[in-house]
N, C-alpha and C. Protein backbone atom coordinates (compact mmCIF):
# COMPACT_ATOMS: atom_id res chain seq x y z
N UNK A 1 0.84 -1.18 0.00
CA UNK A 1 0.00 0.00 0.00
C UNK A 1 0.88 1.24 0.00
N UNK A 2 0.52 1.84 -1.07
CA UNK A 2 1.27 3.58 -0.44
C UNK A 2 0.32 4.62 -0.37
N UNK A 3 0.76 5.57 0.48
CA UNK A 3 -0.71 6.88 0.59
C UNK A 3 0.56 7.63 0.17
N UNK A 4 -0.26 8.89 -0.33
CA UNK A 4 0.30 9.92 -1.47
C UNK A 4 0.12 11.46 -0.58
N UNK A 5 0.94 12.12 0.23
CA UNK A 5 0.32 13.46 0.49
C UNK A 5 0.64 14.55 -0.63
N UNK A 6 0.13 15.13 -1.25
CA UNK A 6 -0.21 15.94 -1.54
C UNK A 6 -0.23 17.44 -1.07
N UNK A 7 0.17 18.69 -0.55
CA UNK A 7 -0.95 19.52 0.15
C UNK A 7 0.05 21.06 -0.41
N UNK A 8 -0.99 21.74 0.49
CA UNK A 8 -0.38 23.18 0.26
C UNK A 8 0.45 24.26 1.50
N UNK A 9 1.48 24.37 1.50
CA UNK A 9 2.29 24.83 2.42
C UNK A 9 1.10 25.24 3.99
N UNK A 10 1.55 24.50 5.00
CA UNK A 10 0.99 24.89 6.11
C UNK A 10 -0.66 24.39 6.12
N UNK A 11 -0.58 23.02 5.85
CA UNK A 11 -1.92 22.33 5.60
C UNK A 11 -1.86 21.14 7.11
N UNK A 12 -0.04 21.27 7.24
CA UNK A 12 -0.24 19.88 7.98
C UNK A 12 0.42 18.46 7.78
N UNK A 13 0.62 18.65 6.29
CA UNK A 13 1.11 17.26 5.70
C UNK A 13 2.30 16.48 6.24
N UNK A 14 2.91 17.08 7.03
CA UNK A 14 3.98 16.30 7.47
C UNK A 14 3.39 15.91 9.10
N UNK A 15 2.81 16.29 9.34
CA UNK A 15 2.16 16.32 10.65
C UNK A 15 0.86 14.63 11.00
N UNK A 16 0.03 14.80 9.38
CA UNK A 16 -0.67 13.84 9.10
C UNK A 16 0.01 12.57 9.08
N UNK A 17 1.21 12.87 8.12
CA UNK A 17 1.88 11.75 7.89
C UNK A 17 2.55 10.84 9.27
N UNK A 18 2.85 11.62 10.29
CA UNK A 18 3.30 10.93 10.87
C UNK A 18 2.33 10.02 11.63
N UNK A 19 1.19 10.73 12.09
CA UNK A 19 0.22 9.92 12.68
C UNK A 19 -0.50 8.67 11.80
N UNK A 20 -0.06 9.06 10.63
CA UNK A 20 -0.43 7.97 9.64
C UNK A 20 0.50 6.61 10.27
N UNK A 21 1.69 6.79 10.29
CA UNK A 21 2.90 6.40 10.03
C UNK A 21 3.45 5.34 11.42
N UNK A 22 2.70 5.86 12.21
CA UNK A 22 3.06 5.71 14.06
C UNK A 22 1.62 4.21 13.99
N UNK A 23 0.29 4.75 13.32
CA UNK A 23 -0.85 3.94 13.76
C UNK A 23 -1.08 2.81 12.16
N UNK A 24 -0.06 2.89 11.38
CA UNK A 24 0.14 1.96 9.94
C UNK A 24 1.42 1.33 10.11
N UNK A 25 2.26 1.80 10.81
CA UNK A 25 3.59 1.32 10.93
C UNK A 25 4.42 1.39 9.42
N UNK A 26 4.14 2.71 8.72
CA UNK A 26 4.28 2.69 7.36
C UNK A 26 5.80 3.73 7.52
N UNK A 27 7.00 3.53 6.85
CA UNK A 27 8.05 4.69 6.22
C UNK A 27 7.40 5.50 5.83
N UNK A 28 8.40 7.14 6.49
CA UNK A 28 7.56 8.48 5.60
C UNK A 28 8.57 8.30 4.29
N UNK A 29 8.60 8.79 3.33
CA UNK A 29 9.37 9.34 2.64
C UNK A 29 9.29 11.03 1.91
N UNK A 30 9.88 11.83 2.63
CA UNK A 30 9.49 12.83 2.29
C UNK A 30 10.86 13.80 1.26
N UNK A 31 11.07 14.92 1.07
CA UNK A 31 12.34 15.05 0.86
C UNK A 31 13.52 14.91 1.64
N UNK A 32 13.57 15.52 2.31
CA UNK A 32 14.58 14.91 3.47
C UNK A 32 15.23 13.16 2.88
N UNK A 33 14.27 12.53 2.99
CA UNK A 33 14.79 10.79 3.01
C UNK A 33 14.72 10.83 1.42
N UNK A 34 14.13 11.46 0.30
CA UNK A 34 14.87 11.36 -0.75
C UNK A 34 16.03 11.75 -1.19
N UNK A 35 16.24 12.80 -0.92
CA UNK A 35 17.96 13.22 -0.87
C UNK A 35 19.03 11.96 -0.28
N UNK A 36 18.70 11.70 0.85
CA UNK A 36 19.02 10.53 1.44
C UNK A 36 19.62 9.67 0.86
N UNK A 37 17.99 9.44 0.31
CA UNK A 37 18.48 7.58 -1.04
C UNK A 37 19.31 8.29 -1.93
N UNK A 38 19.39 9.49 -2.80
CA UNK A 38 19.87 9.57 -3.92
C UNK A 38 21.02 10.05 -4.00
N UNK A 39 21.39 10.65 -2.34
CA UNK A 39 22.97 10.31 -2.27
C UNK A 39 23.48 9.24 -1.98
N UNK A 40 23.02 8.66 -1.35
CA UNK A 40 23.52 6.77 -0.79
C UNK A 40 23.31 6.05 -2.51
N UNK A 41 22.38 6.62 -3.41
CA UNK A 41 22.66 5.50 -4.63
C UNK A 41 23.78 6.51 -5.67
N UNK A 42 24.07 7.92 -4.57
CA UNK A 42 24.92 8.48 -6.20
C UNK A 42 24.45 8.75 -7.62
N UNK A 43 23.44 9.56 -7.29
CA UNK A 43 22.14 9.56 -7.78
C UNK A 43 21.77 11.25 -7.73
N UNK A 44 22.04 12.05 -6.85
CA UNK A 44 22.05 13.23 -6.42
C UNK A 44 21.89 14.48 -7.35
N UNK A 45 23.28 14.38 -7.70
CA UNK A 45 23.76 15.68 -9.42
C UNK A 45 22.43 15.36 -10.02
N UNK A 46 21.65 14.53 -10.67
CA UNK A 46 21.08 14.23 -11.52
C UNK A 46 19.65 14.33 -11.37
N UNK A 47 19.21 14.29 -9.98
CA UNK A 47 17.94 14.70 -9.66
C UNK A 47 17.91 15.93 -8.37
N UNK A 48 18.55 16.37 -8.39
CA UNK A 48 18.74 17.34 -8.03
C UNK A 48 17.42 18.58 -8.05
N UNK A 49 17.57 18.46 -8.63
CA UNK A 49 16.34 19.82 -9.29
C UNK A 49 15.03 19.55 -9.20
N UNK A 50 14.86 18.03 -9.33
CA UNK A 50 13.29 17.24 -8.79
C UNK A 50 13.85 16.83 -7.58
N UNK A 51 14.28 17.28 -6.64
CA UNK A 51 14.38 16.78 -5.00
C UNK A 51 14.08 18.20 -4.79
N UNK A 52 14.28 19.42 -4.83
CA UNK A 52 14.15 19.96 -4.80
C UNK A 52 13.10 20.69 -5.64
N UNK A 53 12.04 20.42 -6.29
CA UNK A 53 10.83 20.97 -6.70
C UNK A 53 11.33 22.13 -7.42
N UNK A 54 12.30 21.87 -8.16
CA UNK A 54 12.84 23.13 -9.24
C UNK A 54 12.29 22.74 -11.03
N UNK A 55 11.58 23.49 -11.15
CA UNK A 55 11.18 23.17 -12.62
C UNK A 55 12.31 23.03 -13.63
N UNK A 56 12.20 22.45 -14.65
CA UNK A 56 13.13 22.53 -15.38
C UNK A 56 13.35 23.51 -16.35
N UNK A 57 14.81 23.94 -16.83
CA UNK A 57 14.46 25.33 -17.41
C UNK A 57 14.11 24.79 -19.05
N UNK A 58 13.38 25.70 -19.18
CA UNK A 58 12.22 25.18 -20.47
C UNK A 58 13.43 25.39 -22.00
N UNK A 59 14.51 25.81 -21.92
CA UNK A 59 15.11 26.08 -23.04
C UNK A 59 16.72 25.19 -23.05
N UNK A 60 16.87 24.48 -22.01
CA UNK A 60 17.63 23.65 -21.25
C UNK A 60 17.56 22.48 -21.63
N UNK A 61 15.68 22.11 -21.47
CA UNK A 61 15.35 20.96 -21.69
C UNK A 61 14.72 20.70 -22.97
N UNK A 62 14.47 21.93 -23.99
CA UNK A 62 14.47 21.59 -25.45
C UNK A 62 15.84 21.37 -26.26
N UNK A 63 16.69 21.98 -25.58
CA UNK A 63 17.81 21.61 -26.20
C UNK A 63 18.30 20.08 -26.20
N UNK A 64 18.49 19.79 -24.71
CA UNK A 64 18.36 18.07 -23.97
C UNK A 64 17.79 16.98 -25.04
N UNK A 65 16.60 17.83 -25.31
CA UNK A 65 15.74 16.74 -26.30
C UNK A 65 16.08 16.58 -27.44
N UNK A 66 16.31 17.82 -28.19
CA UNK A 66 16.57 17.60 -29.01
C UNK A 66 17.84 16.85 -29.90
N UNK A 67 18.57 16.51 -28.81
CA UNK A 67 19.70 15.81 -29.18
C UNK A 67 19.67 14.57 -28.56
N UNK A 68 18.53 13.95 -28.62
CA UNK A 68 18.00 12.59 -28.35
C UNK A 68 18.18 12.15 -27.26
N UNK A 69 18.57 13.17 -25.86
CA UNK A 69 18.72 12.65 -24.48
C UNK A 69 17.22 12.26 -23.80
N UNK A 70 17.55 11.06 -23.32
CA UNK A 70 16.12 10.66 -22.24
C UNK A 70 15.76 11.80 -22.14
N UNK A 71 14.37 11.52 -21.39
CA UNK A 71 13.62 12.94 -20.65
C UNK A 71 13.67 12.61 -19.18
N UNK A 72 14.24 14.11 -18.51
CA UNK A 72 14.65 13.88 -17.21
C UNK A 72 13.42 13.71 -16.61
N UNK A 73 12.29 14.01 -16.68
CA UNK A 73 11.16 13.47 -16.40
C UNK A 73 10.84 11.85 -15.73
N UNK A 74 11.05 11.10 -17.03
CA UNK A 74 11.01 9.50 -16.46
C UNK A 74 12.14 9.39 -15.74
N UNK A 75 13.62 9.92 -15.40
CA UNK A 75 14.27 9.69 -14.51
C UNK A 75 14.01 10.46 -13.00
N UNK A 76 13.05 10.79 -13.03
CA UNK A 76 12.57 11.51 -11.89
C UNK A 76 11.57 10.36 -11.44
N UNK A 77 10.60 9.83 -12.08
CA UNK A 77 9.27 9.32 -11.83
C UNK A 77 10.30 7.95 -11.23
N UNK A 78 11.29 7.38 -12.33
CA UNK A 78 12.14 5.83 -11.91
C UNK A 78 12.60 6.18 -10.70
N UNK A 79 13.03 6.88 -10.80
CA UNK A 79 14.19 7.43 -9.17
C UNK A 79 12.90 7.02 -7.84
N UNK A 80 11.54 7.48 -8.11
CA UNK A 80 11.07 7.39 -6.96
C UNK A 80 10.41 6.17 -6.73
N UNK A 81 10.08 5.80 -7.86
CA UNK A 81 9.64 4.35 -7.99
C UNK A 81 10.49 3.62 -7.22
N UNK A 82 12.11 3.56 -7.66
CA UNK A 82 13.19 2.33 -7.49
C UNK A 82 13.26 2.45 -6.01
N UNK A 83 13.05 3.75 -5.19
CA UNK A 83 13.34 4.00 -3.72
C UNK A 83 12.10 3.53 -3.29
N UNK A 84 10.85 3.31 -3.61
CA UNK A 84 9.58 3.18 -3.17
C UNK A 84 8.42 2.16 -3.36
N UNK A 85 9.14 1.64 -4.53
CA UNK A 85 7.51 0.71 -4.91
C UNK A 85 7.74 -0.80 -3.79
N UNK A 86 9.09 -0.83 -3.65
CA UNK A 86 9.40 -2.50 -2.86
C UNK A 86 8.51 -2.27 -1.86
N UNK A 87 8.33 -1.72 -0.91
CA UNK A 87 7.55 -1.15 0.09
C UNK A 87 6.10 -0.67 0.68
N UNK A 88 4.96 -1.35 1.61
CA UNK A 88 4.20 0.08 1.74
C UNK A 88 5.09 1.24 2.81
N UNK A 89 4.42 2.10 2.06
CA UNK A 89 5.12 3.52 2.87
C UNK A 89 4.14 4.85 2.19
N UNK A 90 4.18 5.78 2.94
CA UNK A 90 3.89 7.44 3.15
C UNK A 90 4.66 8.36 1.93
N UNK A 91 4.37 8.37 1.09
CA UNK A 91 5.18 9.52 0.08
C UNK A 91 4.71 10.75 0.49
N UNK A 92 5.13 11.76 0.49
CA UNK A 92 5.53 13.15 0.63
C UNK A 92 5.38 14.26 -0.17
N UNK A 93 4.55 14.69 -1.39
CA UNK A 93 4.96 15.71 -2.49
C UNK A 93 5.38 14.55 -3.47
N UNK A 94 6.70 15.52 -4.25
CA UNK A 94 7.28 14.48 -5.18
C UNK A 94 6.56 13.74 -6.31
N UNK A 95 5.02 14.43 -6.75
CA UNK A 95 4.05 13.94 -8.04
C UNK A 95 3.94 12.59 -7.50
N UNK A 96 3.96 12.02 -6.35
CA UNK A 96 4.01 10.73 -5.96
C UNK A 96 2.39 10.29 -6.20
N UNK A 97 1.18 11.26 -7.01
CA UNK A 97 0.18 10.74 -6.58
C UNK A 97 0.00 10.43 -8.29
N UNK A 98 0.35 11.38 -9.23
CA UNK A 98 0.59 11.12 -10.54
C UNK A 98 1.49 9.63 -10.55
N UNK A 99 2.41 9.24 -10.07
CA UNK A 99 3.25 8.54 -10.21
C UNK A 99 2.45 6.87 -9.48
N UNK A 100 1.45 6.96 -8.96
CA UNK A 100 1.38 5.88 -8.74
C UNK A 100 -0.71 6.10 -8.85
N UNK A 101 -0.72 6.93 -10.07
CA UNK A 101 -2.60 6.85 -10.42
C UNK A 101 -3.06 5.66 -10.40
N UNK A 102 -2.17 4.44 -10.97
CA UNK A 102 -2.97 3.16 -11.62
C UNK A 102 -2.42 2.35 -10.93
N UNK A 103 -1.86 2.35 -9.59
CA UNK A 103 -1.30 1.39 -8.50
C UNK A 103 -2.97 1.05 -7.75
N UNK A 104 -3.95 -0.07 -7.72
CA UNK A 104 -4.53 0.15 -7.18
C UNK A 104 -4.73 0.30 -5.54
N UNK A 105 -3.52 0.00 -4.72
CA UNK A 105 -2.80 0.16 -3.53
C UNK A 105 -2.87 1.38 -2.97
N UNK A 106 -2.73 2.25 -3.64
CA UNK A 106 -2.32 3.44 -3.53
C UNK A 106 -3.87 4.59 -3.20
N UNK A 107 -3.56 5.64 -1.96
CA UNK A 107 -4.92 6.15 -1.52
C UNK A 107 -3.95 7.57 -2.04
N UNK A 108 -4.11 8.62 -3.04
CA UNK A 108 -3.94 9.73 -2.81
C UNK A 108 -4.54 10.77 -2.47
N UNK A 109 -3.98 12.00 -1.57
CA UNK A 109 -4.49 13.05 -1.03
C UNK A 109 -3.73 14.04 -0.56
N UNK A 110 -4.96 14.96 -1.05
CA UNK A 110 -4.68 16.53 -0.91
C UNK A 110 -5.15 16.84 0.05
N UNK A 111 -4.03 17.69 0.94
CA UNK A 111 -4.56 18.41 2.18
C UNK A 111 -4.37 20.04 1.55
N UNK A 112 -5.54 20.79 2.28
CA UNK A 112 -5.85 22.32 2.17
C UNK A 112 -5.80 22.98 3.32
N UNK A 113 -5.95 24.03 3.55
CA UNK A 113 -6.68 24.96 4.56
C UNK A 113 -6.50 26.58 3.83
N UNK A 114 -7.95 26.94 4.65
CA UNK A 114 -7.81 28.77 4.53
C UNK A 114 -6.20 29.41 4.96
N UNK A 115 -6.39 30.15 3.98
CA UNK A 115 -4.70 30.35 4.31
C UNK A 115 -4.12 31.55 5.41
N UNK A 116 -5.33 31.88 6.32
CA UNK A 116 -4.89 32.33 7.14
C UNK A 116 -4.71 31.39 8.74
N UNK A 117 -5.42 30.15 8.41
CA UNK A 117 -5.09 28.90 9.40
C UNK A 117 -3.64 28.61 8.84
N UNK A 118 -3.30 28.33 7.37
CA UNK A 118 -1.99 28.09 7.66
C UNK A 118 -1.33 29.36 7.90
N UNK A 119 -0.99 30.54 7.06
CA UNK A 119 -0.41 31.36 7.91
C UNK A 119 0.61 31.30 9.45
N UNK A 120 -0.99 31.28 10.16
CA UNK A 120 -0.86 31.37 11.37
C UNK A 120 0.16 29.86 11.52
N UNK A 121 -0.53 28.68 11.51
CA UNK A 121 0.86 27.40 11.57
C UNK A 121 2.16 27.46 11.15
N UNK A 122 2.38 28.34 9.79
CA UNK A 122 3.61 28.70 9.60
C UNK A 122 4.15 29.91 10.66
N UNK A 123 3.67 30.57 11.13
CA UNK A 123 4.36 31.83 11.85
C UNK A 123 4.71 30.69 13.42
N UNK A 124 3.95 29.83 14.03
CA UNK A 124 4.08 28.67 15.21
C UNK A 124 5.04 28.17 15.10
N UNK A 125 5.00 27.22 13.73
CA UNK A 125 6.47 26.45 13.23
C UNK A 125 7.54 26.88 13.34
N UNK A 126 7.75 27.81 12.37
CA UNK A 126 8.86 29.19 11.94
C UNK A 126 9.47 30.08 13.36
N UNK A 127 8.16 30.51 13.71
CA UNK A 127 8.80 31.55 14.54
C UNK A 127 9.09 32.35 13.57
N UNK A 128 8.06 33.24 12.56
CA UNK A 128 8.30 34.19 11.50
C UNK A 128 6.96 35.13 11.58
N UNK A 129 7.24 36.23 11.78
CA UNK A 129 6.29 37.13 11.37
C UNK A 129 4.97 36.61 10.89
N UNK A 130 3.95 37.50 10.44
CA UNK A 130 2.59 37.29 9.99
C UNK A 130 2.89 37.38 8.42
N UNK A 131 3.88 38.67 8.05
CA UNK A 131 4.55 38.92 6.82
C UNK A 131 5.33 37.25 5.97
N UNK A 132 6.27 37.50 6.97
CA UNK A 132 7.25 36.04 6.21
C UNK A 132 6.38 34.58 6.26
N UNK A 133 5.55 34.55 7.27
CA UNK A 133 4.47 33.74 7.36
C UNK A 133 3.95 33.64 5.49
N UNK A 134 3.42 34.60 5.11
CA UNK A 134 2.49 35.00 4.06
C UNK A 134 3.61 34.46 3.06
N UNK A 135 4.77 35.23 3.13
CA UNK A 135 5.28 35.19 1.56
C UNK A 135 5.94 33.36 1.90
N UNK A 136 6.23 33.04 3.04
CA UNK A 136 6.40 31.30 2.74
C UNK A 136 5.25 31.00 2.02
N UNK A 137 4.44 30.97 2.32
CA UNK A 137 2.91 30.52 1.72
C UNK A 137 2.75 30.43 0.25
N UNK A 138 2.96 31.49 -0.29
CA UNK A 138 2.77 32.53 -1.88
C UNK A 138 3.81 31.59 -2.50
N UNK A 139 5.00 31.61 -1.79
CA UNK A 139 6.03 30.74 -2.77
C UNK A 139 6.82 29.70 -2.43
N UNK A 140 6.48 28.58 -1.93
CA UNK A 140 6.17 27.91 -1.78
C UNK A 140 5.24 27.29 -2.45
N UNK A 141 3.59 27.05 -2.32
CA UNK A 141 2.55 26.93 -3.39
C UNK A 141 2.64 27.33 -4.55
N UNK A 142 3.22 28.20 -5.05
CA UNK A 142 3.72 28.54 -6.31
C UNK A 142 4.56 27.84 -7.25
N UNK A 143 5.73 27.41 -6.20
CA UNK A 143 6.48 26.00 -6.83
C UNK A 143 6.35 24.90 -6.62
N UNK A 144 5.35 24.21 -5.66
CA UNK A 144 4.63 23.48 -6.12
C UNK A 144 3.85 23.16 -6.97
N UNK A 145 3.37 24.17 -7.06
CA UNK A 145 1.80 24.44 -8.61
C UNK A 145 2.91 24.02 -9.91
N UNK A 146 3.77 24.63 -9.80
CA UNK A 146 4.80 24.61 -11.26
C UNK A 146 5.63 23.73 -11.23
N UNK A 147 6.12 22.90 -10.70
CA UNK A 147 6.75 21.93 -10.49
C UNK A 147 5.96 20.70 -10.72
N UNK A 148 4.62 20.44 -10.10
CA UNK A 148 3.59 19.48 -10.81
C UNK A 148 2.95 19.53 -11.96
N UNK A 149 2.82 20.87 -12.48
CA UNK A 149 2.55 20.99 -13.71
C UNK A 149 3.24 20.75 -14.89
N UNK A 150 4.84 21.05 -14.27
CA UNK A 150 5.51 20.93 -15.43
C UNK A 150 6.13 19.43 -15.34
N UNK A 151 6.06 19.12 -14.31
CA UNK A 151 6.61 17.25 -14.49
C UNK A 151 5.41 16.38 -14.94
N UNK A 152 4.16 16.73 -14.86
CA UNK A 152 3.26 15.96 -14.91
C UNK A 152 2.14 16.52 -15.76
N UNK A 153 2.66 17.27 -15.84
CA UNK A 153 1.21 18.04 -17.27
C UNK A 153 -0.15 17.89 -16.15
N UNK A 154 -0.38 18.09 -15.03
CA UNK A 154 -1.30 18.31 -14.26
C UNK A 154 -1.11 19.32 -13.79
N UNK A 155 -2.54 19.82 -12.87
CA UNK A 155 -2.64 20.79 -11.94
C UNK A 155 -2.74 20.66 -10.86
N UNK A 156 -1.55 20.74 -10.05
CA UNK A 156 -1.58 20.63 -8.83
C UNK A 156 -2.65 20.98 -8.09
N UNK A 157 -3.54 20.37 -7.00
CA UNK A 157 -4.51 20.79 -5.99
C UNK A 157 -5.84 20.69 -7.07
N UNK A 158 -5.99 19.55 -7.92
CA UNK A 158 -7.09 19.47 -8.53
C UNK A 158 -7.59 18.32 -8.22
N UNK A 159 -8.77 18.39 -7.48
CA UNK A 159 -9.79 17.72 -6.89
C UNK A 159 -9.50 16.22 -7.61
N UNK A 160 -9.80 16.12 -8.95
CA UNK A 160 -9.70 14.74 -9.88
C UNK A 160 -8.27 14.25 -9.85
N UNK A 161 -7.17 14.35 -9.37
CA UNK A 161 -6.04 14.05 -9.01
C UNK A 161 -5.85 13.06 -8.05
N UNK A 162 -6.93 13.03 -7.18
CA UNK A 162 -6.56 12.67 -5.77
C UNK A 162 -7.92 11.57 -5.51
N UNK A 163 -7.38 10.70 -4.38
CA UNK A 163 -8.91 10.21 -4.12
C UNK A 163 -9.44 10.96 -3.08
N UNK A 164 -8.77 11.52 -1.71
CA UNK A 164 -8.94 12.36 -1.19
C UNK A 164 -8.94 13.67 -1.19
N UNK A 165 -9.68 14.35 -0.78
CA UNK A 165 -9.16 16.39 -0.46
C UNK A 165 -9.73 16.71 0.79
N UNK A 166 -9.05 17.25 1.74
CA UNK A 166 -8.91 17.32 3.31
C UNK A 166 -8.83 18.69 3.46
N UNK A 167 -9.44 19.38 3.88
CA UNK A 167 -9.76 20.85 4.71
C UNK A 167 -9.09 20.54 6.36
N UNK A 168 -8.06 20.55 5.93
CA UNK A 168 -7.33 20.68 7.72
C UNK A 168 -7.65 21.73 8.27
N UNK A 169 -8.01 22.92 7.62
CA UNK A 169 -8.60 23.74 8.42
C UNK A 169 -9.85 24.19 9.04
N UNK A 170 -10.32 22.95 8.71
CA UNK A 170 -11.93 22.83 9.02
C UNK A 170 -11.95 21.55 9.94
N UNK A 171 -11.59 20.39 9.75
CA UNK A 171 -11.54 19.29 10.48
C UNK A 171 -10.63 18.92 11.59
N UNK A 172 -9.24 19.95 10.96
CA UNK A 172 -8.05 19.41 11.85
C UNK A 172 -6.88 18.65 11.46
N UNK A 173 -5.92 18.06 11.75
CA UNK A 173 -4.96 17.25 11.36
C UNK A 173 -5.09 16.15 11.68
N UNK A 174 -5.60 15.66 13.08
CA UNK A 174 -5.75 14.28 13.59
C UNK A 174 -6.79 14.11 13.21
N UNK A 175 -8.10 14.51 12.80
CA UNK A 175 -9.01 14.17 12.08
C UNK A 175 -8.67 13.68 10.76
N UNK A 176 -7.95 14.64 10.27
CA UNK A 176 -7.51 14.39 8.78
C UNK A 176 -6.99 12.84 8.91
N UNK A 177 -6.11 12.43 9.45
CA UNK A 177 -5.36 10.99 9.34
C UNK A 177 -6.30 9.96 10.19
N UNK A 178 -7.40 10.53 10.91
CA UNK A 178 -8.54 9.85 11.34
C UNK A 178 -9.37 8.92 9.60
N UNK A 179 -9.76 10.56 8.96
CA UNK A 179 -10.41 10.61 7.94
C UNK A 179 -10.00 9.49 6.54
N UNK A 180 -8.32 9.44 6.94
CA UNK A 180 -7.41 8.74 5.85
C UNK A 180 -7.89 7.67 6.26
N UNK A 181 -7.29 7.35 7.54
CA UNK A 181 -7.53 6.05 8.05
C UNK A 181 -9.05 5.11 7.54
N UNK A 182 -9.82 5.82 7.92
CA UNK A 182 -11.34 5.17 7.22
C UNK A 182 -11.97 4.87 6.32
N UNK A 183 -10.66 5.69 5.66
CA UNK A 183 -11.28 5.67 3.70
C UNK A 183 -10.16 4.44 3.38
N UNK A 184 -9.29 4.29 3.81
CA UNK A 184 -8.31 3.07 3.47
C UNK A 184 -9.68 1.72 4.08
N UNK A 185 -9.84 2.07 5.23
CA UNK A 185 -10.79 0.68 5.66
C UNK A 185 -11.95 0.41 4.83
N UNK A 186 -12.51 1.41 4.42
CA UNK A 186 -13.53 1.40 3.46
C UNK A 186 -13.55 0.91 2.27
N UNK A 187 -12.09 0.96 1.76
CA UNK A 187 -11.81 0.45 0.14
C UNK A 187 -11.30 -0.77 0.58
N UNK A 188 -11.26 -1.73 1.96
CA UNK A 188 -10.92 -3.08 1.52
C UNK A 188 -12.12 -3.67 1.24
């Protein structure tokens, strides 16, 4: 089984995951532990830019192509596969919900909230202003939005993406992995 988080800066998602993780006995894998694997496989230089949610530069990668190099794309999607499919475990971001649509194992979900609930969680976390609070938010979600779009020709935070979509700021976080929890029991 793998569950897919999804979410938008200051939703919670790492927070869900763990309670996922503690009451499934499931690996997170988030960035942090991808960097991880892809320096332990020497792997790093090369995905670099998808561990880091950096789009690719669009004139970079027509050139790339055009001189018949793979598309760094499927070495992004393999990379997470080869660290992940042996396993159930918790993916993190990382198009992990694109990447495993037709796994039928697999529960993906988007966590949300009003963004002055996250805000406020980012300024708790951080220890940052109401200001730096805001602009984490703005960009942040921004390179997420573009980073899934451009690896996956999707739109990030679109309802039909996911099997789940979670209002943490309406329900909560331990609700939320309450909520996961039931919809996994439900689909056996």
């Amino acid at each position: 089984m793998k569950i897919t988080i999804a979410r938008q800066c200051g939703s919670g998602g790492h927070k869900v995951a763990d309670i996922l993780s503690e009451k499934l006995g499931m690996e997170i894998f988030d960035k942090k532990r991808f960097i991880e694997e892809s320096k332990r496989r020497n792997v790093y230089d090369e995905n670099a830019n998808f561990l880091n949610e950096k789009p690719i530069d669009s004139f970079l990668y027509s050139l790339i192509m055009s001189y018949g190099s793979k598309n760094p794309r499927e070495r992004y999607i393999r990379f997470v596969k080869d660290v992940t499919e042996q396993e159930s475990c918790i993916i993190i971001g990382r198009c992990a919900n694109i990447i495993y649509k037709d796994d039928p194992d697999c529960v993906s979900v988007y966590l949300h909230a009003d963004p002055d609930i996250r805000k406020k969680r980012i300024q708790e976390r951080d220890h940052v202003s109401e200001k730096e609070a805001a602009e984490t938010l703005r960009e942040v979600d921004e390179k997420r939005s573009a980073f899934q779009e451009q690896c996956t020709a999707t739109r990030w935070g679109d309802g039909n993406e996911y099997d789940l979509c979670i209002d943490t700021g309406k329900i909560g976080i331990e609700k939320a992995a309450e909520l996961i929890l039931q919809y996994i029991e439900y689909r056996k």
